[in-house]
Protein backbone atom coordinates (compact mmCIF):
# COMPACT_ATOMS: atom_id res chain seq x y z
CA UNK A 1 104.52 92.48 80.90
CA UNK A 2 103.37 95.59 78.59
CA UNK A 3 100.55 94.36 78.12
CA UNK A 4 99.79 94.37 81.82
CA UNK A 5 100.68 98.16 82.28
CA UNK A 6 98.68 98.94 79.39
CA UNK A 7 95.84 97.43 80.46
CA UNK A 8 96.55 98.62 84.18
CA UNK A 9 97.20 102.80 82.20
CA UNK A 10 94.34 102.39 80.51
CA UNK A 11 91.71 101.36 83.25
CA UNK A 12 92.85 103.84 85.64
CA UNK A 13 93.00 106.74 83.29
CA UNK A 14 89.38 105.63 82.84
CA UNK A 15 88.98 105.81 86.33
CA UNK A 16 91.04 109.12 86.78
CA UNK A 17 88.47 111.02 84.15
CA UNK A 18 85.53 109.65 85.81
CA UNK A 19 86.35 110.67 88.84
CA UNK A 20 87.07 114.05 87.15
CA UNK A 21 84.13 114.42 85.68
CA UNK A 22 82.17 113.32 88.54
CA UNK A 23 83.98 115.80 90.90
CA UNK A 24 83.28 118.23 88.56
CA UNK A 25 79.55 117.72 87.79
CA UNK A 26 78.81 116.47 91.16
CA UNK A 27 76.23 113.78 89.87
CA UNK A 28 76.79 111.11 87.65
CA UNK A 29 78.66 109.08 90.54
CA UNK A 30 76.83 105.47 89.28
CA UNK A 31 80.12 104.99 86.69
CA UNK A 32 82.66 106.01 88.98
CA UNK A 33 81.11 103.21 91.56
CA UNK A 34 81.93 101.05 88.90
CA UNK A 35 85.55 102.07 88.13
CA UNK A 36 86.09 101.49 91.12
CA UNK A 37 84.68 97.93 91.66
CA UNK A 38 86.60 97.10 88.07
CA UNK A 39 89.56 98.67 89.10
CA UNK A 40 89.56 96.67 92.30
CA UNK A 41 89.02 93.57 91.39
CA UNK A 42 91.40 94.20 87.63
CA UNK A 43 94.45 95.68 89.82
CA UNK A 44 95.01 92.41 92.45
CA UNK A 45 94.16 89.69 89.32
CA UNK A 46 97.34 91.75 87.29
CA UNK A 47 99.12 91.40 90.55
CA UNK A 48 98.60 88.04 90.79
CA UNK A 49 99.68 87.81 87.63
CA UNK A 50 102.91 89.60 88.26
CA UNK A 51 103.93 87.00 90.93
CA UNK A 52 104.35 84.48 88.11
CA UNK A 53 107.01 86.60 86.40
CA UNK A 54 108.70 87.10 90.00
CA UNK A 55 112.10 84.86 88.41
CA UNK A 56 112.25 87.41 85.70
CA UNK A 57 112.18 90.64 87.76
CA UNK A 58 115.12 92.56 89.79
CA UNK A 59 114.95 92.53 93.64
CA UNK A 60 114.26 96.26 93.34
CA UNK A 61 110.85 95.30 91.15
CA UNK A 62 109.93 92.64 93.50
CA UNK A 63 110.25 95.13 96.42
CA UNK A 64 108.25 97.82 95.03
CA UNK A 65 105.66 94.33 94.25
CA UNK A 66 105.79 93.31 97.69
CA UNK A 67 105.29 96.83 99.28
CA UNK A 68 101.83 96.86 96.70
CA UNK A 69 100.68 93.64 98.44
CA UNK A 70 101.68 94.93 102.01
CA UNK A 71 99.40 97.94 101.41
CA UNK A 72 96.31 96.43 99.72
CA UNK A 73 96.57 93.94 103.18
CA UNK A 74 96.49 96.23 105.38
CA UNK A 75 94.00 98.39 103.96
CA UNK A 76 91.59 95.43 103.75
CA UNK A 77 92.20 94.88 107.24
CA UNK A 78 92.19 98.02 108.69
CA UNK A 79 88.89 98.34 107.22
CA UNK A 80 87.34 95.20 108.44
CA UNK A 81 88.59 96.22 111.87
CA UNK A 82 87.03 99.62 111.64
CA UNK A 83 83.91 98.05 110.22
CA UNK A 84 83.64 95.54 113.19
CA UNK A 85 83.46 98.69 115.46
CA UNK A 86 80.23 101.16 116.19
CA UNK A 87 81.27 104.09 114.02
CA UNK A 88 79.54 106.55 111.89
CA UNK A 89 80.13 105.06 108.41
CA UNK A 90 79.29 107.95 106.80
CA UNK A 91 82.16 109.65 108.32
CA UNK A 92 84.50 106.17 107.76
CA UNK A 93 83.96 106.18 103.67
CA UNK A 94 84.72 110.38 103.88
CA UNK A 95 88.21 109.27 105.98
CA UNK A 96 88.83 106.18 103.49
CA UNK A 97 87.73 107.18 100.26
CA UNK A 98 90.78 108.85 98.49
CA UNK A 99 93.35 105.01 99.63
CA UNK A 100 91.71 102.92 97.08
CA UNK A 101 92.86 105.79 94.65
CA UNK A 102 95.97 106.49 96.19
CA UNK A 103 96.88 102.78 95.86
CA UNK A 104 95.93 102.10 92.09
CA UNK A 105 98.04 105.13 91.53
CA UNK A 106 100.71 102.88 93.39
CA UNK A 107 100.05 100.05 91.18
CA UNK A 108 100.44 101.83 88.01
CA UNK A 109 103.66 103.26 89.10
CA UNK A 110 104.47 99.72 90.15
CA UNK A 111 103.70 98.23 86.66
CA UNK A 112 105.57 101.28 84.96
CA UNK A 113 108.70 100.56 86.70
CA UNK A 114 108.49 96.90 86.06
CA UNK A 115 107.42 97.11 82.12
CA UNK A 116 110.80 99.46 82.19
CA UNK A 117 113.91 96.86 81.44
């Protein structure tokens, strides 16, 4: 289970200078587009991966687990809900942008507390 929060750390510190840098600079936004799209599709595969180990864990661990999957639902959700609807989706990504963030941050707290015994 290190080796998942390792992996998890290191990707999203990635992401976290990235999206430093490209705050910073305001330009080079084409890598941060992809730490996202990595760090979406690498945080719900080590989640995944996490439910196997769900016999090992406390009930405290599997809570903070099941609160991760509970959020990353309903985001997905809530967005294809908004998305069905006639909205300005300029002003949609500018209201959603910072929750995929927010949530990774989750998810590496989630994998710290876990990968403590």
């Amino acid at each position: 289970m290190k080796l998942i929060h390792y992996i998890n750390a290191t990707v999203y510190s990635i992401f976290f200078i990235l999206s430093t840098s490209s705050f910073l600079s305001s330009g080079k936004t084409d890598f941060l587009i992809l730490a996202h799209i990595t760090l979406g599709i690498l945080q719900p595969i080590l989640a995944l991966i996490l439910l196997t180990y769900l016999g090992i864990i406390s009930s405290f661990k599997k809570k903070l687990l099941a609160i991760y999957w509970l959020i990353v639902i309903s985001f997905f959700v809530i967005i294809t809900f908004i998305s069905t609807l006639n909205l300005d989706s300029k002003l949609i990504f500018q209201c959603f942008s910072c929750l995929p963030a927010l949530i990774a941050t989750y998810f590496v707290y989630v994998t710290y507390k876990i990968n403590i015994k």
